[in-house]
N, C-alpha and C. Protein backbone atom coordinates (compact mmCIF):
# COMPACT_ATOMS: atom_id res chain seq x y z
N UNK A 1 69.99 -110.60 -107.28
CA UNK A 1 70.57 -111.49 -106.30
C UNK A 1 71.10 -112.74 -107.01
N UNK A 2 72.41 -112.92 -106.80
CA UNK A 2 73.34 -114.36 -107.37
C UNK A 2 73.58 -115.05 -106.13
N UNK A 3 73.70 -116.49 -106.76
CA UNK A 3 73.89 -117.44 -105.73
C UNK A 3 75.73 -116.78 -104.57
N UNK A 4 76.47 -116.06 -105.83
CA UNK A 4 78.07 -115.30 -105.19
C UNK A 4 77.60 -114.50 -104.41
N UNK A 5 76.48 -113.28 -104.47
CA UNK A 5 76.46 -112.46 -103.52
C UNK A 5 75.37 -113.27 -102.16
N UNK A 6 75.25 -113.97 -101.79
CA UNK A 6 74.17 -114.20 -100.82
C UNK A 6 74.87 -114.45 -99.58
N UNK A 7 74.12 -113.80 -98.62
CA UNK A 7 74.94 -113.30 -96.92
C UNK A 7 74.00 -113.15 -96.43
N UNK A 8 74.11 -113.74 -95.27
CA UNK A 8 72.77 -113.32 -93.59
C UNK A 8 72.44 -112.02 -93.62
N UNK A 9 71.61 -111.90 -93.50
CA UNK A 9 71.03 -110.55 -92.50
C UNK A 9 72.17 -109.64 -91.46
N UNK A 10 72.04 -108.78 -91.91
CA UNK A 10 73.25 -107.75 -91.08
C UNK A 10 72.67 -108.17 -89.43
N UNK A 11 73.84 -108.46 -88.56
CA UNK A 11 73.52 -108.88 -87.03
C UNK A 11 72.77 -109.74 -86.76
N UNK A 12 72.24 -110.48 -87.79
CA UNK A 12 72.11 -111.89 -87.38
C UNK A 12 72.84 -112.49 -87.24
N UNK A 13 73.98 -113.34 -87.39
CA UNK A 13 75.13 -113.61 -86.94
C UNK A 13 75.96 -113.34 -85.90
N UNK A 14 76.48 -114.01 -85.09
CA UNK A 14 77.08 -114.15 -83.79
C UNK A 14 78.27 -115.03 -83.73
N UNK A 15 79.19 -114.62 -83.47
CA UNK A 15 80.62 -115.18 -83.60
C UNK A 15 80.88 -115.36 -81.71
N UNK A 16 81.14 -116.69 -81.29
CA UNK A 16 81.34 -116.91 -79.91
C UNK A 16 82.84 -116.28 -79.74
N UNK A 17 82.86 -115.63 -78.38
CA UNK A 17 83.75 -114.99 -77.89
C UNK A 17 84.82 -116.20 -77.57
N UNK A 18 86.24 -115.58 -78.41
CA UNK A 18 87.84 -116.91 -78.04
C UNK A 18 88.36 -116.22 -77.50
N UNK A 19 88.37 -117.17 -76.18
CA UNK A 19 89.17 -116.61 -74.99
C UNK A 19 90.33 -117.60 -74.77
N UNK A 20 91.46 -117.23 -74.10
CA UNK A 20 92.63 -117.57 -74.40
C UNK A 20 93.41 -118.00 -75.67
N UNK A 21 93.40 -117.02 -76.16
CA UNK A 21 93.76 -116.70 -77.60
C UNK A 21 95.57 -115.56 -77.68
N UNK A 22 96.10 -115.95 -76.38
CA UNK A 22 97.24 -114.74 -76.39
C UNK A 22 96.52 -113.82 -75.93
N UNK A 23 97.66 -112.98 -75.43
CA UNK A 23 97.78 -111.73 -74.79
C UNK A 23 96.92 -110.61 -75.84
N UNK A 24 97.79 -110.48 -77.05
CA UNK A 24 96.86 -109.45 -78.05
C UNK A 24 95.31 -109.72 -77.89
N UNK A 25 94.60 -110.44 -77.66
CA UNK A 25 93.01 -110.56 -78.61
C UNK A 25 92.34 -109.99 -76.88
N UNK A 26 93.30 -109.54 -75.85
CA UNK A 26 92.58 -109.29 -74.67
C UNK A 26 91.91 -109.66 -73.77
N UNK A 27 92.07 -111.14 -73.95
CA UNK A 27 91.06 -112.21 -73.40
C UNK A 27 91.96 -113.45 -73.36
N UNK A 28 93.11 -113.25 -73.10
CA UNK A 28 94.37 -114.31 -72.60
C UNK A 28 94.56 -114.28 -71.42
N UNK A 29 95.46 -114.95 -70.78
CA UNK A 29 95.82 -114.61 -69.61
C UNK A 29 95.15 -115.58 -68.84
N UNK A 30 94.11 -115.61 -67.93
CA UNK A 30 93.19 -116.22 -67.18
C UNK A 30 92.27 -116.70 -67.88
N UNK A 31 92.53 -116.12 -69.29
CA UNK A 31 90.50 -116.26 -70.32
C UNK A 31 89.48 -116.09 -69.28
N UNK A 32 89.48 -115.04 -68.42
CA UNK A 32 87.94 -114.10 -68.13
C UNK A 32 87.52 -115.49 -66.97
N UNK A 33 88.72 -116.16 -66.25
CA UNK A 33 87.74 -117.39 -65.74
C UNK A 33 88.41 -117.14 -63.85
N UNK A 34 89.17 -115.47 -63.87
CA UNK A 34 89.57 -114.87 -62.93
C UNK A 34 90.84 -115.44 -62.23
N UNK A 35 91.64 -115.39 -61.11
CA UNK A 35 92.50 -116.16 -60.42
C UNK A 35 92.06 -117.35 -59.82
N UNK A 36 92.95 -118.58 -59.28
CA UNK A 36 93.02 -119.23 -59.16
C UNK A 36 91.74 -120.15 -58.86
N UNK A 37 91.59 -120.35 -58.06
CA UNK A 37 90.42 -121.37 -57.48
C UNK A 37 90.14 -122.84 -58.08
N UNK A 38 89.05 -123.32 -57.78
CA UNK A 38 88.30 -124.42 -58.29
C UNK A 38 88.26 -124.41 -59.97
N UNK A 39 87.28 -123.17 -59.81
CA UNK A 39 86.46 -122.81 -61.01
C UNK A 39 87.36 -122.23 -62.36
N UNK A 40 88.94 -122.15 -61.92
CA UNK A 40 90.05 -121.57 -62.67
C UNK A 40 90.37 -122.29 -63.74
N UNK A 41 90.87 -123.66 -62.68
CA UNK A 41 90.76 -124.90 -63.54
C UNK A 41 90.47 -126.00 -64.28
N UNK A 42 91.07 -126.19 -65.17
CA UNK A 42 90.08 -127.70 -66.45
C UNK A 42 89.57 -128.24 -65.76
N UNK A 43 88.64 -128.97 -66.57
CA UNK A 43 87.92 -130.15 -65.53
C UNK A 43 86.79 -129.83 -64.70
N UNK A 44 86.88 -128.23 -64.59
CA UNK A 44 86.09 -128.24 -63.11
C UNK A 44 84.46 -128.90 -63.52
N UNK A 45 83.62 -129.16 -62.51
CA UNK A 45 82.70 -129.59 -62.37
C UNK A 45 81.93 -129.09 -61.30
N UNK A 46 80.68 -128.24 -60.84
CA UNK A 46 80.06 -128.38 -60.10
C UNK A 46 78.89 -129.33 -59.49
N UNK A 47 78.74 -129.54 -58.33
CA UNK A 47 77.74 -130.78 -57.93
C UNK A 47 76.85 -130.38 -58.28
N UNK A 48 75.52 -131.15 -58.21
CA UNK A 48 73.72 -130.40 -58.55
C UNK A 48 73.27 -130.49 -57.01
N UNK A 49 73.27 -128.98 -56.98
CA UNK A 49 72.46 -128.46 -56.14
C UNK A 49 73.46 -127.87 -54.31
N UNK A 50 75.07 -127.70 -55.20
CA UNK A 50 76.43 -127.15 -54.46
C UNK A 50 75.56 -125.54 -54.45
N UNK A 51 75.70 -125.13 -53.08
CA UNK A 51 75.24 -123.41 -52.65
C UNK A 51 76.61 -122.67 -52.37
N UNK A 52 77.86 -122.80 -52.99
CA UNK A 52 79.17 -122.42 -52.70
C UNK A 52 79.42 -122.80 -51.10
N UNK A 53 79.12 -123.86 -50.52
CA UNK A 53 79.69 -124.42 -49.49
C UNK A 53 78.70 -124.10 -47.99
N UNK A 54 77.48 -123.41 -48.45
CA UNK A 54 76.63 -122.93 -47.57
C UNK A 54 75.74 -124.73 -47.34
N UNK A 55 75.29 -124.92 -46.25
CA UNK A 55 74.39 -126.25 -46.61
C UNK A 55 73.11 -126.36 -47.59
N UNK A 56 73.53 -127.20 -48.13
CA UNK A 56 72.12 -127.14 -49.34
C UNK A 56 71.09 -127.07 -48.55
N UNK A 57 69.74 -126.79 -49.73
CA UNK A 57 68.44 -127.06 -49.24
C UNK A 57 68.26 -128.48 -48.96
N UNK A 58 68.51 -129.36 -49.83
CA UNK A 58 68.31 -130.49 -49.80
C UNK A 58 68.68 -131.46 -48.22
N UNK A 59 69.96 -130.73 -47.57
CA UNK A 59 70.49 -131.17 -46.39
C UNK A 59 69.67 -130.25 -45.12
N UNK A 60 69.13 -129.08 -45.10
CA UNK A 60 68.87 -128.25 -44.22
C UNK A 60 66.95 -128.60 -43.80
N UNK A 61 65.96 -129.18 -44.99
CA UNK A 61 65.17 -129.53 -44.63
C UNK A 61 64.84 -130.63 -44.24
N UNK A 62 64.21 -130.98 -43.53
CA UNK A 62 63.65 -132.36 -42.45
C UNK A 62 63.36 -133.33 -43.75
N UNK A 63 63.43 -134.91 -43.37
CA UNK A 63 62.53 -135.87 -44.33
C UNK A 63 61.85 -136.46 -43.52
N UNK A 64 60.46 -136.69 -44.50
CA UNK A 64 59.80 -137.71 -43.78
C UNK A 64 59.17 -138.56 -44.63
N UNK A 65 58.33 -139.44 -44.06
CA UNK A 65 57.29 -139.90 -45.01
C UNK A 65 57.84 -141.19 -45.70
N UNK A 66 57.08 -141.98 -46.47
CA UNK A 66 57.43 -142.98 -47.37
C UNK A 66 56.53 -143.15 -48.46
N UNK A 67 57.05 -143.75 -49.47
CA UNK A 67 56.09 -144.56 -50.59
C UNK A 67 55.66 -145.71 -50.87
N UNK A 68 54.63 -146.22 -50.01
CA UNK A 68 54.88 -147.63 -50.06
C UNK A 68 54.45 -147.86 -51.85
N UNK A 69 55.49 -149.11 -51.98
CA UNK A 69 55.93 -149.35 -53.18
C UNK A 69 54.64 -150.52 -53.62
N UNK A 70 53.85 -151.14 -52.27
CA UNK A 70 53.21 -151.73 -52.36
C UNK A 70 51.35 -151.60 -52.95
N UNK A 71 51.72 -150.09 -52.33
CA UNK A 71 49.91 -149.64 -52.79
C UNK A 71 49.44 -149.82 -53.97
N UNK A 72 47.88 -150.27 -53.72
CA UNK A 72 46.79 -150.22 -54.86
C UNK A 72 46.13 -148.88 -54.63
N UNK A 73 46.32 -148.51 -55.95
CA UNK A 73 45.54 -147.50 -56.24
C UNK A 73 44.50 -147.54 -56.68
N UNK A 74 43.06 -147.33 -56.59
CA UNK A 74 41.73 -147.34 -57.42
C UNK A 74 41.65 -145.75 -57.48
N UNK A 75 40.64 -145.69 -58.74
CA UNK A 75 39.61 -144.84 -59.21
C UNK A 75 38.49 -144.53 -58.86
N UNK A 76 38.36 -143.53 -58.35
CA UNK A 76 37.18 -143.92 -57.41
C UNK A 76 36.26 -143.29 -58.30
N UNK A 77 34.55 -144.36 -58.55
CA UNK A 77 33.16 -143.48 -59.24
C UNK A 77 32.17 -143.81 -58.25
N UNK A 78 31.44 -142.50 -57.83
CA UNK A 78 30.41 -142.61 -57.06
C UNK A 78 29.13 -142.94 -57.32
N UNK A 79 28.12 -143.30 -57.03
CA UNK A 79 27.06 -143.88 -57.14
C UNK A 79 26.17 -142.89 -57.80
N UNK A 80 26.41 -141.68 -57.73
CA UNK A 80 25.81 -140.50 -58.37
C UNK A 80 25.86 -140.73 -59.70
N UNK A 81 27.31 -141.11 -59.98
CA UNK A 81 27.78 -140.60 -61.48
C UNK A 81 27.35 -141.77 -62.03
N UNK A 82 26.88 -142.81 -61.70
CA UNK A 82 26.65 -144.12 -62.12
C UNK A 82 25.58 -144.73 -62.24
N UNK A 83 24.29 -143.16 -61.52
CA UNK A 83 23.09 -142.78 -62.23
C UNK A 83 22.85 -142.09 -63.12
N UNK A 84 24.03 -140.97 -63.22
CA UNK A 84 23.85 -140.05 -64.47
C UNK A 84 23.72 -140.73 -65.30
N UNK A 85 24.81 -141.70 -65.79
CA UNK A 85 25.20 -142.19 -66.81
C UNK A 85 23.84 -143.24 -67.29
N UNK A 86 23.54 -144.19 -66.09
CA UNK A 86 22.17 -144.92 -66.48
C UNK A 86 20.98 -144.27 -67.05
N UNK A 87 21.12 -143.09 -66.61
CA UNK A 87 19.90 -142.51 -66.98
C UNK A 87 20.29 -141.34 -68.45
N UNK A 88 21.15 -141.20 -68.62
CA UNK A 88 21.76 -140.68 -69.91
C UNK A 88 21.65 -141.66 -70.78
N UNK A 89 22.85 -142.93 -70.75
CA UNK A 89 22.87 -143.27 -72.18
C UNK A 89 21.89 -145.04 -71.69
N UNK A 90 21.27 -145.12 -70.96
CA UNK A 90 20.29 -146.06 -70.86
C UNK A 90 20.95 -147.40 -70.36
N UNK A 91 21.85 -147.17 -69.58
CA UNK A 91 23.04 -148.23 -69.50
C UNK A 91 22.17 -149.29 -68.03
N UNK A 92 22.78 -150.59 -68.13
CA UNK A 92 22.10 -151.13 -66.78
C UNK A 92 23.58 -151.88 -66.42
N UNK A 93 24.47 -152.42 -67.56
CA UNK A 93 25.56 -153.31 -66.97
C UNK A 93 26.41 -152.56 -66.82
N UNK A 94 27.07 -151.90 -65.78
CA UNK A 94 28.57 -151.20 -66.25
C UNK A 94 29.62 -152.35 -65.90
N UNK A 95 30.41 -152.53 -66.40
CA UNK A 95 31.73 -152.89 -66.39
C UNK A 95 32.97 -151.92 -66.50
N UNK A 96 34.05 -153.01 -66.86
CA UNK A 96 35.19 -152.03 -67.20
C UNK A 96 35.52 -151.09 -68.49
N UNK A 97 34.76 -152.16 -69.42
CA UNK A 97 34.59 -151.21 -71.03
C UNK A 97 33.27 -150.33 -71.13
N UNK A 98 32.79 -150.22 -70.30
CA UNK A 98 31.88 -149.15 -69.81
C UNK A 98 32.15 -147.92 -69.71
N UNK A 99 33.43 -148.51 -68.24
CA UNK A 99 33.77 -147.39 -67.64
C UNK A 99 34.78 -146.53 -68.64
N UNK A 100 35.45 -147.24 -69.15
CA UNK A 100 36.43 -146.81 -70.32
C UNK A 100 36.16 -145.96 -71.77
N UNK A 101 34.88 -146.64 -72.22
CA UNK A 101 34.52 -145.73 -72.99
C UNK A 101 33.62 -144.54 -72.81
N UNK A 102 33.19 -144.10 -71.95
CA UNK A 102 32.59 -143.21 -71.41
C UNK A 102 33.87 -142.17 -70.66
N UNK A 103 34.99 -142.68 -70.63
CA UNK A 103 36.04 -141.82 -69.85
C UNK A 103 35.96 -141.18 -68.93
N UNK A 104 35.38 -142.62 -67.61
CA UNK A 104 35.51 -142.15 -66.21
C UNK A 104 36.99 -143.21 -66.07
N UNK A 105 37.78 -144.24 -66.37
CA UNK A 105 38.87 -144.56 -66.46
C UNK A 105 40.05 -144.60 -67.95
N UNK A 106 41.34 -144.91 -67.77
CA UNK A 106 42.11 -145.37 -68.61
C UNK A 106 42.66 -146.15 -68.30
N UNK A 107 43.54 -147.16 -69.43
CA UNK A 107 44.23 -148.08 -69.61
C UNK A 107 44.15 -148.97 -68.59
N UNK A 108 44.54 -149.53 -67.54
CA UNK A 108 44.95 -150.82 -66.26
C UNK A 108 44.29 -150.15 -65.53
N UNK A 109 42.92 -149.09 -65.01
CA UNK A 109 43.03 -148.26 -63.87
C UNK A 109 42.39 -149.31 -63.09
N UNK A 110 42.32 -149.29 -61.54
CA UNK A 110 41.48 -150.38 -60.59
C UNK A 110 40.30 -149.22 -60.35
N UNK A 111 39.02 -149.70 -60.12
CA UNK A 111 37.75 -149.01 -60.09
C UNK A 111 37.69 -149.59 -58.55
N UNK A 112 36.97 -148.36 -58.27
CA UNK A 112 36.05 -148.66 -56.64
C UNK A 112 35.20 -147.81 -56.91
N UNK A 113 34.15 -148.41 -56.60
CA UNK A 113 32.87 -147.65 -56.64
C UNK A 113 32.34 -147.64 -55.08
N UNK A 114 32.17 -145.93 -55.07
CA UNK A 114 32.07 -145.08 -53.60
C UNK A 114 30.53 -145.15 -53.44
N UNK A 115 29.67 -144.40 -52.16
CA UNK A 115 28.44 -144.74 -51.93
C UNK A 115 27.88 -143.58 -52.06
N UNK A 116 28.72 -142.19 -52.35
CA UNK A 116 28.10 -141.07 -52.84
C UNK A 116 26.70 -140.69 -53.32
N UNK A 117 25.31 -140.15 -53.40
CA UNK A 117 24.27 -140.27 -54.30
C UNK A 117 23.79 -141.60 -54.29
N UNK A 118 22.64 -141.46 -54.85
CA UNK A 118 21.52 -142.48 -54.56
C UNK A 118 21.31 -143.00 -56.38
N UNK A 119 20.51 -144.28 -56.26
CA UNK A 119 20.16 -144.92 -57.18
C UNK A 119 18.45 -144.52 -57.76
N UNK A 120 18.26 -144.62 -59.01
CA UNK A 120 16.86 -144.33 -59.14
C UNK A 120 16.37 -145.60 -60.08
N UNK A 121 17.20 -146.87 -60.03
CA UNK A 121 16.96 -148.09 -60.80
C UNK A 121 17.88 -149.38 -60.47
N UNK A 122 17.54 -150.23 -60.85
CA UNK A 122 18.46 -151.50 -60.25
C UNK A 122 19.60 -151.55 -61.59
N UNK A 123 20.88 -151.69 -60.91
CA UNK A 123 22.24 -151.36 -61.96
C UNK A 123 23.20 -152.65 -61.59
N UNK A 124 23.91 -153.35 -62.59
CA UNK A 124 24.64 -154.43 -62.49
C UNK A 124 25.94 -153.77 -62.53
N UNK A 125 26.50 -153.84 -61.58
CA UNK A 125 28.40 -153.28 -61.56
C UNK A 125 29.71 -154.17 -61.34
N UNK A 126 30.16 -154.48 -62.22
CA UNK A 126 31.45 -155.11 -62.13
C UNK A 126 32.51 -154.17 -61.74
N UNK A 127 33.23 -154.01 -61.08
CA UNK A 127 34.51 -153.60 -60.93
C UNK A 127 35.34 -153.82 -59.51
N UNK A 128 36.67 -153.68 -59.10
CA UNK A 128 37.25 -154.08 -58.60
C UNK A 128 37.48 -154.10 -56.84
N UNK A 129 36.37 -152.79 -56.55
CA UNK A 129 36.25 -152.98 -54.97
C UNK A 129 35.07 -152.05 -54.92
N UNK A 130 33.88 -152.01 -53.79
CA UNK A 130 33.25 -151.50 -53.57
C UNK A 130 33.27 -151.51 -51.85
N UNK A 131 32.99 -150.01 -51.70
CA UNK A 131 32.69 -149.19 -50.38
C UNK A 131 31.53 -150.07 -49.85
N UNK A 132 31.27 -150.31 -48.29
CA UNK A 132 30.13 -150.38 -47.68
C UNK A 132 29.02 -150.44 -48.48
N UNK A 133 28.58 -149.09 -48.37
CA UNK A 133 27.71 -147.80 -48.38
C UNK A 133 27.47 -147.97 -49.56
N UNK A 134 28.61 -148.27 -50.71
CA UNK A 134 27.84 -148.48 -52.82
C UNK A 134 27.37 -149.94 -52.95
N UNK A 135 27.83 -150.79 -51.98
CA UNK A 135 27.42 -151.96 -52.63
C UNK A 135 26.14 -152.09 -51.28
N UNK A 136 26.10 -151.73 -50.53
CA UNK A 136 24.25 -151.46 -49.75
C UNK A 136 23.75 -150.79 -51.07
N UNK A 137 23.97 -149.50 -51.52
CA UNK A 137 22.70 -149.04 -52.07
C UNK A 137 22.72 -149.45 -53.36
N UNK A 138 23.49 -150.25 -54.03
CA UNK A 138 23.14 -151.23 -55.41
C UNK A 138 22.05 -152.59 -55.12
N UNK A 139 22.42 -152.78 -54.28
CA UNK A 139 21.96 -154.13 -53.84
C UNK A 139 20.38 -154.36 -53.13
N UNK A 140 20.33 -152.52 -52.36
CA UNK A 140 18.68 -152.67 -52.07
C UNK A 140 18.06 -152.15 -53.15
N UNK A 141 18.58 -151.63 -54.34
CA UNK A 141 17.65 -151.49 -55.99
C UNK A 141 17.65 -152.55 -56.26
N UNK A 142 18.16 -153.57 -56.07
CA UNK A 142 18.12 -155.04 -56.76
C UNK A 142 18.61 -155.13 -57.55
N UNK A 143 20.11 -154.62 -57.74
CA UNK A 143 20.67 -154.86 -58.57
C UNK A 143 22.09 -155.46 -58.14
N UNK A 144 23.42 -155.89 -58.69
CA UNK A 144 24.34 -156.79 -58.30
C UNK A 144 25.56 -156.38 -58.37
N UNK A 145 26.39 -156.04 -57.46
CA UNK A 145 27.42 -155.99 -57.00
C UNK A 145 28.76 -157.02 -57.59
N UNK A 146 29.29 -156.89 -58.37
CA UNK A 146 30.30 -157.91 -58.46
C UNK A 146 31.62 -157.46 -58.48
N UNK A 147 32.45 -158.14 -57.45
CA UNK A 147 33.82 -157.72 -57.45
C UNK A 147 34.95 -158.87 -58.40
N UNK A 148 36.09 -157.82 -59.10
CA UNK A 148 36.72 -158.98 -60.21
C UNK A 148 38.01 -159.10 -59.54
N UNK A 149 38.31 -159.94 -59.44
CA UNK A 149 39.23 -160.61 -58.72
C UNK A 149 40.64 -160.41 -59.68
């Protein structure tokens, strides 16, 4: 093998089909893009989501609903999981770098802690909203509820 003889793989190679090339090459004429219409001519463009003139989906189903642009979203951890964890890795303060390194949140998340499960020790909780029901059953272990503003 010389650097002169070196060539692809037999049929690996693919040569794109030239259309409107004259009459001889068989593929003149219209170039394969049929009579007249829209689609005949340069330029053409179809819309996103054109059904050849049938009504789109987009127009034929109902809308509803909104996004308010305004919502807070929290994370919600239940009071269960916030014994596991006390009683796993021996924890009494949770906070937000608590919650973070243990990967019940990420990055900016807002925490609410739900009233799910029961307490088996008094637990100090910082985070950003608490349910009824989690900050009653933190608070009759004797432990403290704090919301961060």
């Amino acid at each position: 093998m010389n650097l002169n003889n070196l060539q692809p793989a037999k049929g690996s190679i693919h040569h794109s089909k030239r259309v409107g090339r004259g009459a001889g090459s068989g593929k003149g004429g219209t170039s394969t893009r049929g009579n007249k219409g829209a689609k005949a001519r340069s330029g053409y463009h179809q819309k996103v989501g054109f059904e050849g003139g049938q009504m789109p989906i987009y127009r034929r189903l109902p809308k509803f609903g909104f996004k308010n642009i305004n919502r807070i979203e929290y994370v919600g951890i239940n009071i269960d999981t916030l014994n596991a964890l006390a009683e796993a890795k021996n924890i009494t303060d949770f906070n937000v770098d608590v919650f973070m390194q243990n990967g019940l949140i990420s990055g900016k998340d807002r925490i609410k802690i739900l009233g799910r499960g029961e307490l088996s020790k008094a637990i100090n909780v910082t985070a950003h909203a608490f349910s009824a029901t989690a900050k009653q059953a933190i608070e009759t272990k004797g432990g403290v509820a704090t919301v961060i503003e």
